[in-house]
N, C-alpha and C. Protein backbone atom coordinates (compact mmCIF):
# COMPACT_ATOMS: atom_id res chain seq x y z
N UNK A 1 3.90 45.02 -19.58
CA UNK A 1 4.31 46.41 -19.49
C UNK A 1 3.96 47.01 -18.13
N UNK A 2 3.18 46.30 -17.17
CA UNK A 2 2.76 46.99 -15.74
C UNK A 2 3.94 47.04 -14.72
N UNK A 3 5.47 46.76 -15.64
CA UNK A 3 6.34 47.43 -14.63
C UNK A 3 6.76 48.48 -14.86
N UNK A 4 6.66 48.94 -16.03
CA UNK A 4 6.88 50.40 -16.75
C UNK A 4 5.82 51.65 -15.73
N UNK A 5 6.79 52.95 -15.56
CA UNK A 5 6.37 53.80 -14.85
C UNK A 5 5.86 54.81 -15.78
N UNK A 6 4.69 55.47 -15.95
CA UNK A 6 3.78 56.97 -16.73
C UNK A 6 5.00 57.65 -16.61
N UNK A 7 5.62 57.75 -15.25
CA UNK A 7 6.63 59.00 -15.20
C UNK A 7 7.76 57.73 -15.18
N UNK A 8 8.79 57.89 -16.06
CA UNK A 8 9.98 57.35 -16.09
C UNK A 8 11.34 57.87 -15.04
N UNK A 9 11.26 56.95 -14.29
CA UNK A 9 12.83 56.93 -13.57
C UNK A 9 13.66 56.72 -13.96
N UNK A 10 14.04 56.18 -15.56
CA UNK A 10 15.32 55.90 -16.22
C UNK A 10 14.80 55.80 -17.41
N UNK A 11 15.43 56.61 -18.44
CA UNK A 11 15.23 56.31 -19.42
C UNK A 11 16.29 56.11 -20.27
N UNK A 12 15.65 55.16 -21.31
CA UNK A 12 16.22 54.33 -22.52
C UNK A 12 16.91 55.20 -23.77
N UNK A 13 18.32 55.64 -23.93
CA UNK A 13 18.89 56.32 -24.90
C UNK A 13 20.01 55.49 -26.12
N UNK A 14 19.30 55.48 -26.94
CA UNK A 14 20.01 54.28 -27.75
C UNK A 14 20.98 55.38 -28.69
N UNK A 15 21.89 55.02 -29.17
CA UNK A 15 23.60 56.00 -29.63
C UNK A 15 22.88 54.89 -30.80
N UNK A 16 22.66 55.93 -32.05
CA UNK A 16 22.69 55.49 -33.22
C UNK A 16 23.05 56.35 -34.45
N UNK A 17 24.13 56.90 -33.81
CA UNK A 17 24.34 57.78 -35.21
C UNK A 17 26.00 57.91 -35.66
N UNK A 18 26.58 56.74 -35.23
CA UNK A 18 27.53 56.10 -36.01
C UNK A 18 27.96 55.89 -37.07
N UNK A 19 29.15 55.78 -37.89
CA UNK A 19 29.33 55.55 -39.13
C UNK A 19 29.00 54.08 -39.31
N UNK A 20 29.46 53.56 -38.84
CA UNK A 20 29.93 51.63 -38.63
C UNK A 20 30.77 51.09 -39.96
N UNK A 21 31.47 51.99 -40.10
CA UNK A 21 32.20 52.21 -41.18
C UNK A 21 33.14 50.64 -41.40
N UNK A 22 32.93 49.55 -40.24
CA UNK A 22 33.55 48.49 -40.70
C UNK A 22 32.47 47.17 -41.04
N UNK A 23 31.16 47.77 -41.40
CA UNK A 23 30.74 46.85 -41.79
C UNK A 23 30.51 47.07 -42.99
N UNK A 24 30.88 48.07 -43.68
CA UNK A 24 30.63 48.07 -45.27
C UNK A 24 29.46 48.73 -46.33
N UNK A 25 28.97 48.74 -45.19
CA UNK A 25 27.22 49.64 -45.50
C UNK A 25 26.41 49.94 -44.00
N UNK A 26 25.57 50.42 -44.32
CA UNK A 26 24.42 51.32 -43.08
C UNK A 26 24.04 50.01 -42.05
N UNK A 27 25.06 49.71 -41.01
CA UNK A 27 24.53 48.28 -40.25
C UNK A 27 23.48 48.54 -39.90
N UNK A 28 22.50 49.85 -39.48
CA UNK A 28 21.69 49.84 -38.71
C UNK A 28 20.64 49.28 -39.44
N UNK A 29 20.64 49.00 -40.89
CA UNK A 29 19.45 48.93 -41.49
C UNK A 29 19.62 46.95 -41.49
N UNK A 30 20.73 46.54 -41.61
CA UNK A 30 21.11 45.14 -41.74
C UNK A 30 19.93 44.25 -41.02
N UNK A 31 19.60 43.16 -41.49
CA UNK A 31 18.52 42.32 -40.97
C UNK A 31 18.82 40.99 -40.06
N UNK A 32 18.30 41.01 -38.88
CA UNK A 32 18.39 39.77 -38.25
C UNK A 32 17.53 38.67 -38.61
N UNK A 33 17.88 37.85 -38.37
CA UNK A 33 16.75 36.09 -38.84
C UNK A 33 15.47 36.36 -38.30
N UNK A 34 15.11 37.65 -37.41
CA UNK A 34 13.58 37.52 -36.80
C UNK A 34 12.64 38.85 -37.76
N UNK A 35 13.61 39.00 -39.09
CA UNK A 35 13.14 40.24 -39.88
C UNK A 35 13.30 41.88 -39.63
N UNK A 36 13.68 41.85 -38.40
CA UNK A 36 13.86 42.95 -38.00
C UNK A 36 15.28 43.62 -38.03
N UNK A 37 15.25 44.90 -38.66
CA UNK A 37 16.60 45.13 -38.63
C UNK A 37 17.48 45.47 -37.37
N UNK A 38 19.12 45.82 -37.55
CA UNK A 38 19.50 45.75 -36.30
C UNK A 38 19.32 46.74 -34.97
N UNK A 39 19.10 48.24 -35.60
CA UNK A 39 18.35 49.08 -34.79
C UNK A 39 17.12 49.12 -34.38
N UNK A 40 16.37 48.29 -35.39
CA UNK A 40 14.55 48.50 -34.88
C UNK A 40 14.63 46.92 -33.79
N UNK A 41 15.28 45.96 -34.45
CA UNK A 41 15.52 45.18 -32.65
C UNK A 41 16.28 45.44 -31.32
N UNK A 42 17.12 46.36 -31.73
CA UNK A 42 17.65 46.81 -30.10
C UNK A 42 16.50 48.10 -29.55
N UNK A 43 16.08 48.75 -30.32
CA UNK A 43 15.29 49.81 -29.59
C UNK A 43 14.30 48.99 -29.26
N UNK A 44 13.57 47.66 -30.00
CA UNK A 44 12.27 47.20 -29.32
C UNK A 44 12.77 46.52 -28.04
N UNK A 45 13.06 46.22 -27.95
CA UNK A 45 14.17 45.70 -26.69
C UNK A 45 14.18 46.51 -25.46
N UNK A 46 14.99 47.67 -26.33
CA UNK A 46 14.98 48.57 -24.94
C UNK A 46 13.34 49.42 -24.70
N UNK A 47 12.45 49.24 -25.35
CA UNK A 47 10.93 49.61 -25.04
C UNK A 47 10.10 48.39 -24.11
N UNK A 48 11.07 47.35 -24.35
CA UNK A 48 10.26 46.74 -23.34
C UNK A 48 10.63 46.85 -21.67
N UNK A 49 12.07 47.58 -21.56
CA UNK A 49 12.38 47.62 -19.96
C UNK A 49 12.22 48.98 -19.68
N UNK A 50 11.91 50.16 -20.58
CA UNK A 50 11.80 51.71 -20.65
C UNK A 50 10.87 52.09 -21.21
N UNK A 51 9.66 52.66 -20.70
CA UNK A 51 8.37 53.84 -20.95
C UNK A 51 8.78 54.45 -21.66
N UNK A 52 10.28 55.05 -21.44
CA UNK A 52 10.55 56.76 -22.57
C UNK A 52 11.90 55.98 -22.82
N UNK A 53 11.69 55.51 -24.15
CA UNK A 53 13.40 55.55 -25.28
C UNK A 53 13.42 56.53 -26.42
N UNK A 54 14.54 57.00 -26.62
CA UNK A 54 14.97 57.68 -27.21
C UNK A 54 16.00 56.96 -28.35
N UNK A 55 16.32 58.09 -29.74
CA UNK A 55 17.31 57.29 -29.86
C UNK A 55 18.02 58.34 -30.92
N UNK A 56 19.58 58.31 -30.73
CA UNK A 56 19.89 59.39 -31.34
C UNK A 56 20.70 59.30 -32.43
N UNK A 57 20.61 59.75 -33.66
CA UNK A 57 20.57 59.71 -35.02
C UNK A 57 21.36 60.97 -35.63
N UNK A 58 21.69 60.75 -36.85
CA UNK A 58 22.43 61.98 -37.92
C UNK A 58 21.03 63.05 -37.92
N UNK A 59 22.02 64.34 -38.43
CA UNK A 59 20.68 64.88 -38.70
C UNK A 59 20.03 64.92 -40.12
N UNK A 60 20.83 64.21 -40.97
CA UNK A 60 20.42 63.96 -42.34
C UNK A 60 19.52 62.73 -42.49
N UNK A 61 19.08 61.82 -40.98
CA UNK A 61 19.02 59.99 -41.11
C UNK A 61 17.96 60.27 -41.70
N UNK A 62 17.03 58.96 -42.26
CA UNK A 62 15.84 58.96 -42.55
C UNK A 62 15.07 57.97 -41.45
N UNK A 63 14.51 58.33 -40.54
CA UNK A 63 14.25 57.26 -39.17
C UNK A 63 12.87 56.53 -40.05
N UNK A 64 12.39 56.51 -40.79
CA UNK A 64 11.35 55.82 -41.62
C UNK A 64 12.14 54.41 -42.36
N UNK A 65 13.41 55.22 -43.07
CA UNK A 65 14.40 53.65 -43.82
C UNK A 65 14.47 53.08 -42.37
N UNK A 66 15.17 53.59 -41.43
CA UNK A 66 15.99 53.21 -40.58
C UNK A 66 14.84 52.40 -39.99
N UNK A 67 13.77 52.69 -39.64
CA UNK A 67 12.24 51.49 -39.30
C UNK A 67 12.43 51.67 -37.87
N UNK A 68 13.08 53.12 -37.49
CA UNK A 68 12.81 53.29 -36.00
C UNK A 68 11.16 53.14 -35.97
N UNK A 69 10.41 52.60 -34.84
CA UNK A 69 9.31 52.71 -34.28
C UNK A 69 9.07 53.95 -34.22
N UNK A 70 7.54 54.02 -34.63
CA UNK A 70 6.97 55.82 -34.51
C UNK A 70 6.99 56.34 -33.18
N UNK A 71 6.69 55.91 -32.17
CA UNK A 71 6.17 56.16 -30.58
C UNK A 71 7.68 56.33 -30.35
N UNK A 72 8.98 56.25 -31.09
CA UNK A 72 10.28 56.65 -30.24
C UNK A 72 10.69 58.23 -31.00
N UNK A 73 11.03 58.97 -29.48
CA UNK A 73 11.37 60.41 -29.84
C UNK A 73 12.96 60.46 -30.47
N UNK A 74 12.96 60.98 -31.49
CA UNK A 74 14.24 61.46 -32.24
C UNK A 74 15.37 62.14 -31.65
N UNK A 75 16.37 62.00 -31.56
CA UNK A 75 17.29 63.14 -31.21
C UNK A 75 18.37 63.07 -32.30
N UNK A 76 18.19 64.60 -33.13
CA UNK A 76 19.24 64.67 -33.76
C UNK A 76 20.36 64.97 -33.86
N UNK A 77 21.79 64.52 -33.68
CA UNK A 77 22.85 64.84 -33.46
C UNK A 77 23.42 65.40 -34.11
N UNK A 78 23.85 67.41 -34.40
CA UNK A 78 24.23 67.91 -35.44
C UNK A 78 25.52 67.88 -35.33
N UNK A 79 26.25 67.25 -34.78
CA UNK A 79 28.17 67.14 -34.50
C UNK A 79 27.95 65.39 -34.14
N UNK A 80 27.21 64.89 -34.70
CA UNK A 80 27.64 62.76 -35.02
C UNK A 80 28.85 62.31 -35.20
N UNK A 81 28.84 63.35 -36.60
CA UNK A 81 30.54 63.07 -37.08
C UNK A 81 31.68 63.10 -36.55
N UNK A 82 31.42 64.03 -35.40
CA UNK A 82 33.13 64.13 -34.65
C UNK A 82 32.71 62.94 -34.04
N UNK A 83 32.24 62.35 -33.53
CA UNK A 83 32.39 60.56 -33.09
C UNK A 83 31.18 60.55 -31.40
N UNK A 84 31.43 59.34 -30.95
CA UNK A 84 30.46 59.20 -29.98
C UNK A 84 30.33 59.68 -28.73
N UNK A 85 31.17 60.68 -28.28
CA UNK A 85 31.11 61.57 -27.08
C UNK A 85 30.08 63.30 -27.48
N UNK A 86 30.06 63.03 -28.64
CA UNK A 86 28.86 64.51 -29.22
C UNK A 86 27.99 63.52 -29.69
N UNK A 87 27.53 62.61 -29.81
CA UNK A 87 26.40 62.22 -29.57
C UNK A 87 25.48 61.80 -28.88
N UNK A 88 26.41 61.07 -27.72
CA UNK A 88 26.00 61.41 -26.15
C UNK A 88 25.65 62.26 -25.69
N UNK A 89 26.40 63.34 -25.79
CA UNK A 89 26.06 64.82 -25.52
C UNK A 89 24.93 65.48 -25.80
N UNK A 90 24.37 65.06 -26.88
CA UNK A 90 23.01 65.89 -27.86
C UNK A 90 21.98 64.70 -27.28
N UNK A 91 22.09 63.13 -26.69
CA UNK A 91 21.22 62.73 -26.15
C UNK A 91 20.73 63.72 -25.00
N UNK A 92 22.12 63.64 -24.35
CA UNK A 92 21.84 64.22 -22.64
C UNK A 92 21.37 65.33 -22.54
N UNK A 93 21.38 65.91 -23.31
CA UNK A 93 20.93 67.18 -23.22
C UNK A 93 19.42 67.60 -24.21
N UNK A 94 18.70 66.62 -24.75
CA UNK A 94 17.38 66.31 -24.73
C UNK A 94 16.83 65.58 -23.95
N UNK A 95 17.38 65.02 -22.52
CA UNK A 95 16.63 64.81 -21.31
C UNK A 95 16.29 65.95 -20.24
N UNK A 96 16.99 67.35 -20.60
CA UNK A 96 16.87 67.89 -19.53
C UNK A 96 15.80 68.47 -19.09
N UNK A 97 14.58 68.95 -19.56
CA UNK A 97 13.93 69.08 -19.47
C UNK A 97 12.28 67.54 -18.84
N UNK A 98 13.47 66.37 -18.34
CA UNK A 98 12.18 65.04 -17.97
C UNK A 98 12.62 65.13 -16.42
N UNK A 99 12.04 65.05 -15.92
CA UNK A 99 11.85 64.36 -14.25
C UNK A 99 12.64 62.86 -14.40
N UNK A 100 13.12 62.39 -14.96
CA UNK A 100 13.67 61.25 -14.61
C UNK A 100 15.13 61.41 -14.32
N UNK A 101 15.48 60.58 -13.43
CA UNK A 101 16.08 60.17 -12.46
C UNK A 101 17.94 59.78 -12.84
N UNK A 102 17.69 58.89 -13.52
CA UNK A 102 18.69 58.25 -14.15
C UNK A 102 18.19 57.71 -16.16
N UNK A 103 19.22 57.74 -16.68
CA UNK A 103 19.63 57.26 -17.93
C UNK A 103 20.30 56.41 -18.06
N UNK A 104 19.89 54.99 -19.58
CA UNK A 104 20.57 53.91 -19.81
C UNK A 104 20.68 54.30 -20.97
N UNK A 105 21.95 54.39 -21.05
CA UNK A 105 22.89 54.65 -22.62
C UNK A 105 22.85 53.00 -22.94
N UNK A 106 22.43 52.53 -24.26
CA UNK A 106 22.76 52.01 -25.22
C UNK A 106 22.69 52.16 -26.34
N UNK A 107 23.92 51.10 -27.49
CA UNK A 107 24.60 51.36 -28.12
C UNK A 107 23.20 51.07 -29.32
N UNK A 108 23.03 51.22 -30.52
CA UNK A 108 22.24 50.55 -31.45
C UNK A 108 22.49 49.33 -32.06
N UNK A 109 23.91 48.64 -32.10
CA UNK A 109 24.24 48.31 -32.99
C UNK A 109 24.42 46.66 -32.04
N UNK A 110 23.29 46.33 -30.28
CA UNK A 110 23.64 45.37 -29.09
C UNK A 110 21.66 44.95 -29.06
N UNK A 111 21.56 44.20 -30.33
CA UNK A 111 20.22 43.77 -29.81
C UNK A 111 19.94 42.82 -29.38
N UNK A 112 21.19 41.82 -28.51
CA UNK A 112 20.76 40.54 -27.36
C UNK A 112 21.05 40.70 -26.41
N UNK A 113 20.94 41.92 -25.59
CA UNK A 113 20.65 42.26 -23.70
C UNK A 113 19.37 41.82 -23.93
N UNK A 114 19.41 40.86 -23.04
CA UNK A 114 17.83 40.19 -22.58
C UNK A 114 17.06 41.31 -21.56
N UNK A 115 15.88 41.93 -21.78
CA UNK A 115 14.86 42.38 -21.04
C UNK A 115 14.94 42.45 -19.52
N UNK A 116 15.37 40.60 -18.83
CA UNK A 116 15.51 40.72 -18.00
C UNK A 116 16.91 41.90 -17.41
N UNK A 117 17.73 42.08 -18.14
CA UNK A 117 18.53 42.23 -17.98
C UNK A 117 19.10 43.50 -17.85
N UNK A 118 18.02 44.03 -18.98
CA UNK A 118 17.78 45.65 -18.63
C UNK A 118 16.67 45.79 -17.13
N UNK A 119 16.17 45.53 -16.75
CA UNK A 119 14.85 45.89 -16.11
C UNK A 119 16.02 45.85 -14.52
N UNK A 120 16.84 44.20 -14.54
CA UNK A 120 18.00 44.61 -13.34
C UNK A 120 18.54 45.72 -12.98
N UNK A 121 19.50 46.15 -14.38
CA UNK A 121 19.75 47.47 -14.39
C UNK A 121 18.95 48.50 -13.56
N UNK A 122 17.96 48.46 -14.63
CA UNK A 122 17.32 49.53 -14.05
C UNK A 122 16.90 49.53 -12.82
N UNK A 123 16.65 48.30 -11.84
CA UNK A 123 16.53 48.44 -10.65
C UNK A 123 17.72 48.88 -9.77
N UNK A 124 18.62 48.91 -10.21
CA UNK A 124 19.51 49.54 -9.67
C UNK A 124 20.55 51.15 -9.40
N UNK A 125 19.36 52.00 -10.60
CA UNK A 125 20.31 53.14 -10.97
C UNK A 125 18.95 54.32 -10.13
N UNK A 126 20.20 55.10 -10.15
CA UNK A 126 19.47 56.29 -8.67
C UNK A 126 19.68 57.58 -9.72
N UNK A 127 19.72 59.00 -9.10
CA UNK A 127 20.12 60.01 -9.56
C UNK A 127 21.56 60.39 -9.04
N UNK A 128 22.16 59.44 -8.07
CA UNK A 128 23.56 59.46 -7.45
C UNK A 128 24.79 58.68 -8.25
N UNK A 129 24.27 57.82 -8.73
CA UNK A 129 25.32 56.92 -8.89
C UNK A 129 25.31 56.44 -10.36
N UNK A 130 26.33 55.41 -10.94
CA UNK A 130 26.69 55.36 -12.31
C UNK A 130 26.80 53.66 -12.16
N UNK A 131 25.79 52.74 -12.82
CA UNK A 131 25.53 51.16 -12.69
C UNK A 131 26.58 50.99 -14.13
N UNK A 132 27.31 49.79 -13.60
CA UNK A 132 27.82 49.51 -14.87
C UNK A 132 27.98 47.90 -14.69
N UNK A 133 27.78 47.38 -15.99
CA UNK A 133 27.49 45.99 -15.95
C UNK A 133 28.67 45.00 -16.72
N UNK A 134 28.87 44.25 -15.96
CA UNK A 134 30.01 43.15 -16.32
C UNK A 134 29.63 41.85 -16.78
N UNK A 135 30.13 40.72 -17.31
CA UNK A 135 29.98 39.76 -18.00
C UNK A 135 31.80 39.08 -18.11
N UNK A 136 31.41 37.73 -17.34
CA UNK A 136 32.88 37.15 -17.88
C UNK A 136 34.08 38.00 -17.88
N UNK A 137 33.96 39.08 -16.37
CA UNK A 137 35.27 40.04 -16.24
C UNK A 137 35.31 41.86 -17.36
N UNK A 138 34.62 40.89 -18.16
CA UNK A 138 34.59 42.31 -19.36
C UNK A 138 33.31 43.31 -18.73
N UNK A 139 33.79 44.89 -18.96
CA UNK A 139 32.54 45.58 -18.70
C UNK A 139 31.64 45.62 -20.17
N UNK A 140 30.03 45.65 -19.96
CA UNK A 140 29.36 45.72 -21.11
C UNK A 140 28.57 47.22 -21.28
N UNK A 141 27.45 47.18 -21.97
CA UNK A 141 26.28 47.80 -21.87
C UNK A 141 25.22 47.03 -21.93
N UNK A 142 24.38 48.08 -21.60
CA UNK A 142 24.36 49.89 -21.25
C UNK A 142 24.86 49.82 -20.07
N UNK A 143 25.32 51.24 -19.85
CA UNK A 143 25.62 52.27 -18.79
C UNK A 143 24.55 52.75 -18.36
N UNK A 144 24.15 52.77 -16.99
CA UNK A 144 23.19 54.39 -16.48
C UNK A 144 23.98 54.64 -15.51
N UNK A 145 23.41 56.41 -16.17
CA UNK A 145 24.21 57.49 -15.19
C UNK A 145 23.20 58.02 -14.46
N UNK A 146 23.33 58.38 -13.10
CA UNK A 146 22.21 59.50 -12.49
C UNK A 146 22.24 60.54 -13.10
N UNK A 147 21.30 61.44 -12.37
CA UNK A 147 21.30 62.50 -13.06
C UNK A 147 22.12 63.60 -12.42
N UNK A 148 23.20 63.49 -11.40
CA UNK A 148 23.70 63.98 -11.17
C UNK A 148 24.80 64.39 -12.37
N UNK A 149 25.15 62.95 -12.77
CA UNK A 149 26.20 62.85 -14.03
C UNK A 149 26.22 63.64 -15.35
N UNK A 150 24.62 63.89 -15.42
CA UNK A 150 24.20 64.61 -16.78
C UNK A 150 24.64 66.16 -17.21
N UNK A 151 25.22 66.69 -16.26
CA UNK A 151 25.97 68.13 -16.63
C UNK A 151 27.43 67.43 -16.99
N UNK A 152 27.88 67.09 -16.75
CA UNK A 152 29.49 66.67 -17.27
C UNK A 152 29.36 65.99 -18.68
N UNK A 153 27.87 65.00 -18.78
CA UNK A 153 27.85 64.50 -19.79
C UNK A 153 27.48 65.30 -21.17
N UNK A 154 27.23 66.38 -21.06
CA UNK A 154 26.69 67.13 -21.96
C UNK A 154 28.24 68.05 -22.39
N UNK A 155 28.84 67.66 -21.83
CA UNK A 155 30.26 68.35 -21.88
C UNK A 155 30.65 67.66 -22.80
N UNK A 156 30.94 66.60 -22.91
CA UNK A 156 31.33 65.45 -23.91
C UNK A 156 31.49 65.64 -25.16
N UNK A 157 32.54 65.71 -26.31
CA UNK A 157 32.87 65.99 -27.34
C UNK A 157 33.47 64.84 -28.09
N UNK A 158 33.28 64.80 -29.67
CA UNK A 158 34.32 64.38 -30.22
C UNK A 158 33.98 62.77 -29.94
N UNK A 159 35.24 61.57 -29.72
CA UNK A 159 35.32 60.78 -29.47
C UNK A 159 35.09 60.10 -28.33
N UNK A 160 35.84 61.07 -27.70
CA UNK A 160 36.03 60.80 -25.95
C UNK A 160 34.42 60.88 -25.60
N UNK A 161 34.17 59.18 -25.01
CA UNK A 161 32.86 58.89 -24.47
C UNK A 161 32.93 59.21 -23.14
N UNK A 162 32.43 58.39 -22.29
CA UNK A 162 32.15 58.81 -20.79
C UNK A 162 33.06 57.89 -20.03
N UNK A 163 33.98 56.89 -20.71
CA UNK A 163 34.99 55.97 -19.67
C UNK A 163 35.91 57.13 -18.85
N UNK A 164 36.28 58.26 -19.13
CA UNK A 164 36.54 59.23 -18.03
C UNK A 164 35.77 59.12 -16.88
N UNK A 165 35.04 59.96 -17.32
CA UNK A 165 34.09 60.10 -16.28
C UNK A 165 33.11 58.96 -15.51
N UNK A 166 33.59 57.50 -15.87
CA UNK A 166 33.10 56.71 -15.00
C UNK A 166 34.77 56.48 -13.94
N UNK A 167 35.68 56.65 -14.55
CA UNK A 167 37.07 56.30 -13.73
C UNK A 167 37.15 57.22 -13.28
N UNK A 168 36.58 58.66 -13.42
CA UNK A 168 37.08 59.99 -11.92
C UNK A 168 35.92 59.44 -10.88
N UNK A 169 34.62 59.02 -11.27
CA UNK A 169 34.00 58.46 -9.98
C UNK A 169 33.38 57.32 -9.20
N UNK A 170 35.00 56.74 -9.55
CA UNK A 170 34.60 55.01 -8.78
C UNK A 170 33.82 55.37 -7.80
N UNK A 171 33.94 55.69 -6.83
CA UNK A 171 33.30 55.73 -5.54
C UNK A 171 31.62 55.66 -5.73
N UNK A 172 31.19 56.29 -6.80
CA UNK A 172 30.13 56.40 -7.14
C UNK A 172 29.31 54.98 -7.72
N UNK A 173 30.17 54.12 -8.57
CA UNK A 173 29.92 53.13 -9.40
C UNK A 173 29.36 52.04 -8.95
N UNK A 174 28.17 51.79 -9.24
CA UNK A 174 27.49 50.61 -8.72
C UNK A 174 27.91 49.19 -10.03
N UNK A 175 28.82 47.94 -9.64
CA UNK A 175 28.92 47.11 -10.26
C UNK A 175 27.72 45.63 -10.07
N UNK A 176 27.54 45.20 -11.40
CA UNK A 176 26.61 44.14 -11.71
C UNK A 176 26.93 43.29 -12.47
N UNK A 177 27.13 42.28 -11.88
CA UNK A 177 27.56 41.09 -12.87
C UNK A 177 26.80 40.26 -13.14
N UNK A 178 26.51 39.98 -14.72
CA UNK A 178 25.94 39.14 -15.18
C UNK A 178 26.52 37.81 -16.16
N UNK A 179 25.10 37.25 -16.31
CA UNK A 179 26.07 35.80 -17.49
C UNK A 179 25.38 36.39 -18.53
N UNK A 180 24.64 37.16 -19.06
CA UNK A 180 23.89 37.50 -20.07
C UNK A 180 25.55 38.45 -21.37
N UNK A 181 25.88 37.32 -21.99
CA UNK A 181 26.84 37.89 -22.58
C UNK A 181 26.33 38.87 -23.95
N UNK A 182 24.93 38.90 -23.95
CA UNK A 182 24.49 40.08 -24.98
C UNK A 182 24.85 41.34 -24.36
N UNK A 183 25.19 41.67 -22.85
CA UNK A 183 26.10 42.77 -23.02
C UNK A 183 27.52 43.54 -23.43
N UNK A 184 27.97 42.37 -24.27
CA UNK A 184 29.32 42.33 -24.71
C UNK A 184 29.45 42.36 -26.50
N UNK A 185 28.27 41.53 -26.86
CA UNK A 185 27.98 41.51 -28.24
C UNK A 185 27.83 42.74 -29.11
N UNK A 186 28.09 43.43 -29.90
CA UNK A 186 27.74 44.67 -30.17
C UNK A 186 28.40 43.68 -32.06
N UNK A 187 27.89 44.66 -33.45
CA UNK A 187 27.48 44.05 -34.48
C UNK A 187 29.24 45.12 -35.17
N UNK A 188 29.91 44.58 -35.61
CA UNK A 188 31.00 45.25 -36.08
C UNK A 188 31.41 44.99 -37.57
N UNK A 189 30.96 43.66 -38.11
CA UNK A 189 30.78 43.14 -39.55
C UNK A 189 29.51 42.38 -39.82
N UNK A 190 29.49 41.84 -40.86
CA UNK A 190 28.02 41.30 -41.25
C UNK A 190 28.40 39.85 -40.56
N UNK A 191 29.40 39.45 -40.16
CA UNK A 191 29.78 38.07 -39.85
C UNK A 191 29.04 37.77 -38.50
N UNK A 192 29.03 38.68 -38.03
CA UNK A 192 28.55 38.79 -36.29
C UNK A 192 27.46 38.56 -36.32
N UNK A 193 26.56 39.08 -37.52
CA UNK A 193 25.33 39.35 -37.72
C UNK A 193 24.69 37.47 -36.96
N UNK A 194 25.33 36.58 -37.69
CA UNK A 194 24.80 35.09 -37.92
C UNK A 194 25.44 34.26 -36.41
N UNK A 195 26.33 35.18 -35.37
CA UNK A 195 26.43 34.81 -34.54
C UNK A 195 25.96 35.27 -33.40
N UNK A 196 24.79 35.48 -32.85
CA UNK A 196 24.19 35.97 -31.62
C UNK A 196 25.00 35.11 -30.46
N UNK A 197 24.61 35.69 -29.36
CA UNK A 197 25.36 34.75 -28.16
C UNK A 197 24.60 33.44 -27.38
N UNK A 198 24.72 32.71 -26.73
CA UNK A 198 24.46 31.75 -26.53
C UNK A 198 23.91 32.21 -25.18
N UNK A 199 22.43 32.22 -25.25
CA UNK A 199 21.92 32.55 -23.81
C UNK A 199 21.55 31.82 -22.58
């Protein structure tokens, strides 16, 4: 943990307040082969490359079923339901008040980004610019945005996520390509569950 900063330059925002309405029941609670379910292994994940994760939830969730870790701060999303651009929104706008720098949006539902892989990231995101990470041509997650980005992002409604607003500011976009195809993996049926990626 002695690369982790007291004061965070980027912090860890995990989007968990999804329906996942195609896996049939509450994926977040679903269990991987290491016992852990699928949200309490992507947030431990992202605690190991981020001091301050967050993670943002219904406002009805029960983060105790859900086996979020105690030491992670809540954000409750009271507009979840209109889809994942107001839940972004209700993240971003429980950072405003931190000194940090830049934000890594990830998804809950992507718990094989390898460590190393976040910590790259994060060496790369400023308060200017917007890192976005590739794999085999495809873009993945997480995203970090500076914090310049964070007033537009709080704008965000409804469905419409932030692929706008990464295409009005190419110029801005720092690209990273990796082989770590856990940025592409994300959990959409229970079938996926038994196929992690090949690291």
């Amino acid at each position: 943990m002695s690369e982790l900063h007291s004061t965070p330059d980027c912090i860890g925002l995990v989007l968990a307040a999804g329906a996942g309405q195609r896996f049939g029941s509450d994926k977040r609670r679903a269990q991987l082969a290491d016992g852990n379910s699928l949200l309490r292994a992507t947030v431990l994940r992202a605690q190991e490359a981020f001091s301050d994760v967050r993670v943002v939830i219904k406002t009805e969730d029960d983060a105790q079923a859900l086996a979020i870790p105690s030491d992670v701060q809540l954000v409750r999303a009271a507009h979840a339901k209109q889809g994942m651009g107001s839940s972004l929104a209700a993240g971003i706008q429980s950072l405003a008040n931190t000194q940090a720098t830049a934000v890594a949006v990830l998804l809950g539902d992507m718990p094989w980004i390898s460590v190393a892989t976040l910590q790259q990231l994060r060496a790369q995101a400023d308060a200017e610019h917007i890192v976005v990470a590739y794999c085999e041509g495809q873009r993945g997650h997480p995203v970090l945005f500076g914090r310049r980005f964070w007033p537009q992002l709080m704008q965000l409604h409804g469905e419409n996520g932030a692929k706008g607003l990464i295409a009005s500011h190419a110029q801005q976009v720092i690209t990273v390509t990796l082989t770590d195809s856990g940025i592409l993996r994300d959990v959409d049926t229970p079938a996926d569950l038994s196929h992690p990626p090949i690291s």
